[in-house]
N, C-alpha and C. Protein backbone atom coordinates (compact mmCIF):
# COMPACT_ATOMS: atom_id res chain seq x y z
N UNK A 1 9.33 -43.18 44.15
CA UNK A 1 8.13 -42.45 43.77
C UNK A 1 7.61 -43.01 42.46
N UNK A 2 6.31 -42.86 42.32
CA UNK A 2 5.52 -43.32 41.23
C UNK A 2 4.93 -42.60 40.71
N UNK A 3 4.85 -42.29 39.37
CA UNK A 3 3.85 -41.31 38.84
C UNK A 3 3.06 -41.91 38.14
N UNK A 4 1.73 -41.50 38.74
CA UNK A 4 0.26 -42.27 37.83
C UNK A 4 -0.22 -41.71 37.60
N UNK A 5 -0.93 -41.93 35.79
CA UNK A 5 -1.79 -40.93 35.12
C UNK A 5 -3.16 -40.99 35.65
N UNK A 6 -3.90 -40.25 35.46
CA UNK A 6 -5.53 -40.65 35.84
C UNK A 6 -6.06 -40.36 34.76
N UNK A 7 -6.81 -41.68 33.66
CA UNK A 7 -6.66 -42.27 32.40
C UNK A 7 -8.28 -41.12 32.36
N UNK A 8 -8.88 -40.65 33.01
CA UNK A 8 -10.02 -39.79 32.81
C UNK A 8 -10.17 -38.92 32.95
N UNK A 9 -9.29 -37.83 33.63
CA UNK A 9 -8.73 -36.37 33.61
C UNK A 9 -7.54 -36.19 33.19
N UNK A 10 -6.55 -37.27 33.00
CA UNK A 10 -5.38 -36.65 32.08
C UNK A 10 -4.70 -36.01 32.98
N UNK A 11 -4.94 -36.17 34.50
CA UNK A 11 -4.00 -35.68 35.51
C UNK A 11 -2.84 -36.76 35.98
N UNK A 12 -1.83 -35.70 36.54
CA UNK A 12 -0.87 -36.68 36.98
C UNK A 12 -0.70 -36.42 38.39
N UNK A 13 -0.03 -37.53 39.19
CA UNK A 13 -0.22 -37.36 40.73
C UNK A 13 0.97 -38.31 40.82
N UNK A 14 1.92 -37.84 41.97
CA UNK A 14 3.10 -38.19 42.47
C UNK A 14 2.67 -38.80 43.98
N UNK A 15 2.95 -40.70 43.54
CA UNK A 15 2.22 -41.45 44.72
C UNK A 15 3.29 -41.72 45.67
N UNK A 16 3.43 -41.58 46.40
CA UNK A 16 4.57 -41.66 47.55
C UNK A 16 3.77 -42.82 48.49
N UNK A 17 2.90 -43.60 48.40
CA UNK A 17 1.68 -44.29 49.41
C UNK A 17 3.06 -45.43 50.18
N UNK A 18 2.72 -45.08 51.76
CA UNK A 18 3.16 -46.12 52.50
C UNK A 18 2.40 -47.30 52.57
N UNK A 19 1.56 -47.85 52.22
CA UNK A 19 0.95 -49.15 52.60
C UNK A 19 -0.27 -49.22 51.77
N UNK A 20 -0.91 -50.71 50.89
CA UNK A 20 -1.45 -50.98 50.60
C UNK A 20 -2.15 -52.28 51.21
N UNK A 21 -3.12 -52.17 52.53
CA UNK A 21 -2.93 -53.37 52.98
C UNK A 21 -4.41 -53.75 52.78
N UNK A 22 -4.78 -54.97 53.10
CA UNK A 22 -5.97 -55.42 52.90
C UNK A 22 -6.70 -55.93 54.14
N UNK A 23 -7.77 -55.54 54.81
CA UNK A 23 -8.65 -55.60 55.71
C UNK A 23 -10.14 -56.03 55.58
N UNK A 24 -10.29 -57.43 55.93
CA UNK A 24 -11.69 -57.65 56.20
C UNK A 24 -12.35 -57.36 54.44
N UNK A 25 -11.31 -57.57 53.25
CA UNK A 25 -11.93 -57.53 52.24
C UNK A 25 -12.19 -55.72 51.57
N UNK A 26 -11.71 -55.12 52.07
CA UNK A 26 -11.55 -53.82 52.68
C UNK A 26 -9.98 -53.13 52.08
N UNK A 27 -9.28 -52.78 51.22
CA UNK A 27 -7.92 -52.10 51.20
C UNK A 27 -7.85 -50.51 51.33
N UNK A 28 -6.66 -50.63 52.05
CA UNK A 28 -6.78 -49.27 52.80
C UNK A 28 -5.19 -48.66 52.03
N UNK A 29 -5.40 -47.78 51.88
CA UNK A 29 -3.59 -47.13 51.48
C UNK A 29 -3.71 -45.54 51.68
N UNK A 30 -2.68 -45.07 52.33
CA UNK A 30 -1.97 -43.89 52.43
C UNK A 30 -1.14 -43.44 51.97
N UNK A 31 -0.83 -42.03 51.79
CA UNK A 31 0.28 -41.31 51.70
C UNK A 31 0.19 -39.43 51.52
N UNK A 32 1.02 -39.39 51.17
CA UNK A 32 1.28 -37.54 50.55
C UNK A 32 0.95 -37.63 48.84
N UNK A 33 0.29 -37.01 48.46
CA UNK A 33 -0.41 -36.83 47.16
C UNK A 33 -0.28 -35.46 46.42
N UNK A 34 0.47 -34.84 45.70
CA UNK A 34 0.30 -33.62 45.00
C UNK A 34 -1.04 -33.34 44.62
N UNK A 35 -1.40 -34.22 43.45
CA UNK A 35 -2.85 -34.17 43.20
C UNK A 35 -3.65 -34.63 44.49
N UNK A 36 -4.67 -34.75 44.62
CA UNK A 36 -5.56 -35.12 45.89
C UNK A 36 -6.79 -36.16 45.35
N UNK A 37 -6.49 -37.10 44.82
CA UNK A 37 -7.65 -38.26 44.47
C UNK A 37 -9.04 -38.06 45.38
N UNK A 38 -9.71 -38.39 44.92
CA UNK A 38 -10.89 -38.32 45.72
C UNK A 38 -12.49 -38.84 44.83
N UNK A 39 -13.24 -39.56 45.26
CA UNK A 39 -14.24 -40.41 44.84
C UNK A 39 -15.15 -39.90 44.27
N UNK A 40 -15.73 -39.57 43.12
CA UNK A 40 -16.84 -39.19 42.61
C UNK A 40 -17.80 -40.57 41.99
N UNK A 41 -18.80 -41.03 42.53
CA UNK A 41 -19.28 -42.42 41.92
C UNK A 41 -18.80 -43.68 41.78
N UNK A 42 -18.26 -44.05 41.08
CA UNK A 42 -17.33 -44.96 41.04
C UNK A 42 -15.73 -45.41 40.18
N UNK A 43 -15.73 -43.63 40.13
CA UNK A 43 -14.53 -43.67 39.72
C UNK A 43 -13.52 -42.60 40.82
N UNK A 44 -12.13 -42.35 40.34
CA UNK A 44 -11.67 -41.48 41.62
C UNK A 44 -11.11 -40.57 40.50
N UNK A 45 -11.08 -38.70 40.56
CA UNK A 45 -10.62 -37.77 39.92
C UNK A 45 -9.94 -37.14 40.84
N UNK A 46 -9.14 -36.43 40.08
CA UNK A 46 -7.89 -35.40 40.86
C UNK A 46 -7.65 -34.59 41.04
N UNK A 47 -7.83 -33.37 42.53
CA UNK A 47 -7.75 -32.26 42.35
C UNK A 47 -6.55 -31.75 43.04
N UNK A 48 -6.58 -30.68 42.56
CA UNK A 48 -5.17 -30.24 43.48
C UNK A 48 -4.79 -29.66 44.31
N UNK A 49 -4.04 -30.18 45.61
CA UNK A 49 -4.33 -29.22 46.71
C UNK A 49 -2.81 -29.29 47.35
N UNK A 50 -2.64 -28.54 48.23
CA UNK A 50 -1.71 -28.03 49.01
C UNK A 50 0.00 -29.45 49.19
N UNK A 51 1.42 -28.81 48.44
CA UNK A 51 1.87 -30.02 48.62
C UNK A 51 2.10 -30.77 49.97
N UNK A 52 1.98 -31.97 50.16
CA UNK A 52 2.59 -32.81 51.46
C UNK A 52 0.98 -32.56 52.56
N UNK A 53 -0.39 -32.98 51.83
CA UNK A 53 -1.70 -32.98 52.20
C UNK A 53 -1.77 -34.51 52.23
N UNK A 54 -1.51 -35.65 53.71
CA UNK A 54 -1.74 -36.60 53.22
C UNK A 54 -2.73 -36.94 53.79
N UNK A 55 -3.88 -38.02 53.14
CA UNK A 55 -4.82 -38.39 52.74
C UNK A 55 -4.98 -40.09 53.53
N UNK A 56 -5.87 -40.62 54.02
CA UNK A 56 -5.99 -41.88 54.19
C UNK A 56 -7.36 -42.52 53.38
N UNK A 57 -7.13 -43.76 51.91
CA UNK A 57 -8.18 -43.87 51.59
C UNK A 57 -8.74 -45.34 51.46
N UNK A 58 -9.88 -45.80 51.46
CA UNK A 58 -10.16 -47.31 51.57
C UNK A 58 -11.12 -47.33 50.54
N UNK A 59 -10.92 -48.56 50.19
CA UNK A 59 -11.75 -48.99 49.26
C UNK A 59 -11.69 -50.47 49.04
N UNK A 60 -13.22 -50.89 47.95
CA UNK A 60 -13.71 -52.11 47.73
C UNK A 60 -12.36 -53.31 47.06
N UNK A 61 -12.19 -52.57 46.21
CA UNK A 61 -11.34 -53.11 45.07
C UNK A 61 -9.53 -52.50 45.16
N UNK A 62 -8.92 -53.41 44.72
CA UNK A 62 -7.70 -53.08 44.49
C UNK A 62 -7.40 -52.07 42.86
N UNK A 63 -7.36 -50.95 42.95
CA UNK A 63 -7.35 -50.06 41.60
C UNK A 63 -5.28 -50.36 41.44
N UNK A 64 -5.43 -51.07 40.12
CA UNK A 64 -3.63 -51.14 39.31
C UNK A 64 -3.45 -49.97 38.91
N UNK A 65 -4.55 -49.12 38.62
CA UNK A 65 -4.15 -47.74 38.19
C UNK A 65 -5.26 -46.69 38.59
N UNK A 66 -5.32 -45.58 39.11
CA UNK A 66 -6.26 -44.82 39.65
C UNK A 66 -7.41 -44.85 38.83
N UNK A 67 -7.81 -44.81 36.96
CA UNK A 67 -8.78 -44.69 36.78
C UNK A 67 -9.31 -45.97 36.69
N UNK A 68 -9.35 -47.39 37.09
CA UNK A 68 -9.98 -48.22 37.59
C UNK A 68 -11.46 -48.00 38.09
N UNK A 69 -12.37 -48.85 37.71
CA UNK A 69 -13.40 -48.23 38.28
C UNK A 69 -13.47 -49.67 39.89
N UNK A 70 -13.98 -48.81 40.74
CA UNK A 70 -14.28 -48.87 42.25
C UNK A 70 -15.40 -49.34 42.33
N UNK A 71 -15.82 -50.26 43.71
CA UNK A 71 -17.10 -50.26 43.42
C UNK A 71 -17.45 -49.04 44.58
N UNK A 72 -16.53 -48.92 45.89
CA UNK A 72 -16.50 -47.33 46.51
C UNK A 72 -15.06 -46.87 46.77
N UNK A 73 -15.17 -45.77 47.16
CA UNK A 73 -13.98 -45.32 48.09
C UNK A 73 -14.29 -44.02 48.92
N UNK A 74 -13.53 -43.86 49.88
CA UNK A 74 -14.11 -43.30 51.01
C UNK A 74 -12.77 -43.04 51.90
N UNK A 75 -13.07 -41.55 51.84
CA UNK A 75 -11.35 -40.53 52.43
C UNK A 75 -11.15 -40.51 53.55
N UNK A 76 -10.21 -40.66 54.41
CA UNK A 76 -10.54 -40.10 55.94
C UNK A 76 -9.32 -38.97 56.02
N UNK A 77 -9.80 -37.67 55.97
CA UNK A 77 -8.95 -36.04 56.09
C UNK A 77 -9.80 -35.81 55.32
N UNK A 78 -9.15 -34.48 55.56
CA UNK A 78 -10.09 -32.69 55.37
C UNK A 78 -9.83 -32.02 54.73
N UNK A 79 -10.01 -31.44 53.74
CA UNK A 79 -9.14 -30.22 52.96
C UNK A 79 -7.97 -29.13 53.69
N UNK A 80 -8.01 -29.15 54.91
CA UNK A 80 -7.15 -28.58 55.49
C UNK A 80 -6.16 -29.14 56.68
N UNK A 81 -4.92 -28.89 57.13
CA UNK A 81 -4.25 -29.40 58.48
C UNK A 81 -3.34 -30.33 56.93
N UNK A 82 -2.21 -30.78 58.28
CA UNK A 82 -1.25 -32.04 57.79
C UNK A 82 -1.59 -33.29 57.93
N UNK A 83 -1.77 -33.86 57.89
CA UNK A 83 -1.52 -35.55 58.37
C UNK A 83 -1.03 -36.25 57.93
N UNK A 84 0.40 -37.14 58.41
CA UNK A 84 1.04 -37.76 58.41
C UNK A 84 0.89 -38.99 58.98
N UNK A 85 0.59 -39.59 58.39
CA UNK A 85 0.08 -41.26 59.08
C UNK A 85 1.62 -41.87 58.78
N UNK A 86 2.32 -42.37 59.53
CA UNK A 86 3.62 -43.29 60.01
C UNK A 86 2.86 -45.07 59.91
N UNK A 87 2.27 -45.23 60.20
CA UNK A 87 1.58 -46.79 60.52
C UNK A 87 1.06 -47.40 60.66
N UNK A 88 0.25 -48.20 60.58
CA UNK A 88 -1.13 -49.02 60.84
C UNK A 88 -1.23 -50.19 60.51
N UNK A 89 -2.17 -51.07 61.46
CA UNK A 89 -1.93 -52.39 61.67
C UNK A 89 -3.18 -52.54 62.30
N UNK A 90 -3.76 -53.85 62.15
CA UNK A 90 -5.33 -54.37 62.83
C UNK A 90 -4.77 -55.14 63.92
N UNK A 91 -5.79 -55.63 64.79
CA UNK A 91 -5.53 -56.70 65.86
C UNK A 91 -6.82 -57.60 65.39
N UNK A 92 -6.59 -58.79 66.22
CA UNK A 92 -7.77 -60.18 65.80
C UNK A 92 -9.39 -59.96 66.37
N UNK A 93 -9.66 -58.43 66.71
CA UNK A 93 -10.82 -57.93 66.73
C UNK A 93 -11.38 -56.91 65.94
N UNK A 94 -10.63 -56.81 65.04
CA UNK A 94 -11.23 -55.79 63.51
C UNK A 94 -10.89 -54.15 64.12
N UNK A 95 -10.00 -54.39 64.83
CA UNK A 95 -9.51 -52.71 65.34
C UNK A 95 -8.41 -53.17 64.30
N UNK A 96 -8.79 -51.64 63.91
CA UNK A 96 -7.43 -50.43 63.28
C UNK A 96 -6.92 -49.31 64.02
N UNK A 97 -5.48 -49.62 63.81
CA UNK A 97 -4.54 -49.19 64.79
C UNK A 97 -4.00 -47.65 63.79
N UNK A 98 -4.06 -46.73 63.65
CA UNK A 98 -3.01 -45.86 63.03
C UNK A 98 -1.97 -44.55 63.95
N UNK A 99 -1.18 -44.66 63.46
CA UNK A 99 -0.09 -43.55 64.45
C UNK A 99 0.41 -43.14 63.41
N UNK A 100 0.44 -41.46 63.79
CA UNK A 100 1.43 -40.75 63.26
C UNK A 100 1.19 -39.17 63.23
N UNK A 101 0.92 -37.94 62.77
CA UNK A 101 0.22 -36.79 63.18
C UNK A 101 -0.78 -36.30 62.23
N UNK A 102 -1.64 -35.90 62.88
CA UNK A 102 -3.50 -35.30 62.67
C UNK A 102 -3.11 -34.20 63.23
N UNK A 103 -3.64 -33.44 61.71
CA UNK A 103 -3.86 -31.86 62.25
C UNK A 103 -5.32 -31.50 61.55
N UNK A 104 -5.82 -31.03 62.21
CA UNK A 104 -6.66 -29.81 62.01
C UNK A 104 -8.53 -30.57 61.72
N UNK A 105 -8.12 -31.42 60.39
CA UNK A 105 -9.75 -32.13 59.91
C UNK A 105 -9.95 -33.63 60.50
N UNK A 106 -9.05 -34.49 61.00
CA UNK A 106 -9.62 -35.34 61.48
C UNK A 106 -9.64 -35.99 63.01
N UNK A 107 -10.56 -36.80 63.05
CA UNK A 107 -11.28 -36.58 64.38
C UNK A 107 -11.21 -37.96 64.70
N UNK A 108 -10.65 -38.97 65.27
CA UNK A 108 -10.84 -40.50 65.42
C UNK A 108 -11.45 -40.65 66.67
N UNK A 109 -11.91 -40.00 67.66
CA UNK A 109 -12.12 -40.75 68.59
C UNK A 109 -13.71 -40.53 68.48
N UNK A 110 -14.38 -42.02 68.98
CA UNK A 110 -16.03 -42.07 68.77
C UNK A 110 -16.71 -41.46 69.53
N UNK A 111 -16.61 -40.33 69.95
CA UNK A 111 -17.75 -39.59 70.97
C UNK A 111 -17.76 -38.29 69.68
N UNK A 112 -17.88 -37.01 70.46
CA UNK A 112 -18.16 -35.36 69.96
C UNK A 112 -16.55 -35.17 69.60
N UNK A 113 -16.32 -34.30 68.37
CA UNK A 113 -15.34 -34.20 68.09
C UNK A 113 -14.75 -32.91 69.29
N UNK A 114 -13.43 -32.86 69.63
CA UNK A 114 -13.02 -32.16 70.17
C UNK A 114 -11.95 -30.98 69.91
């Protein structure tokens, strides 16, 4: 475990992130977050939400430390449900692959959410 300050709220957040990988110029990383990072402009602040809320987030730039400035970032989950993402991996057609359990806020498949 890692603990990183966030050098612009003075918050701290316990990073547990399984994967930092890089896509199409694109880095994507997950995990379980005490604090709950999340994008305001081009920086990311920390709020706090429910423990073991994990989060999937991508962005432009590689941030060495959360208050890094971004040029975006962009969440995929909901303020509510679990999700546990176990894995993910692309194939040589720009699909992203992820497995593991979605509850409640997110929705991957491209039609009407169900």
């Amino acid at each position: 475990m890692r603990i990183v300050t966030n050098q612009l709220c003075k918050n701290r957040v316990i990073n547990v992130s399984k994967l930092l990988k890089k896509f199409r110029g694109v880095l994507i990383n997950f995990g379980f977050y005490y604090l709950n990072p999340q994008a305001y402009e081009k920086f990311i602040t920390f709020h706090y939400v429910s423990l073991l809320l994990a989060s999937v987030f991508y962005f432009s730039k590689s941030p060495l430390v959360f208050s890094q400035n971004l040029n975006w970032v962009k969440r995929i989950a909901g303020q509510t449900g679990m999700h546990h993402l176990k894995g993910m991996t692309s194939d040589g057609s720009g699909n992203i692959f992820m497995v593991g359990h979605f509850e409640g806020t997110i929705d991957l498949d491209p039609g009407p959410g169900t």
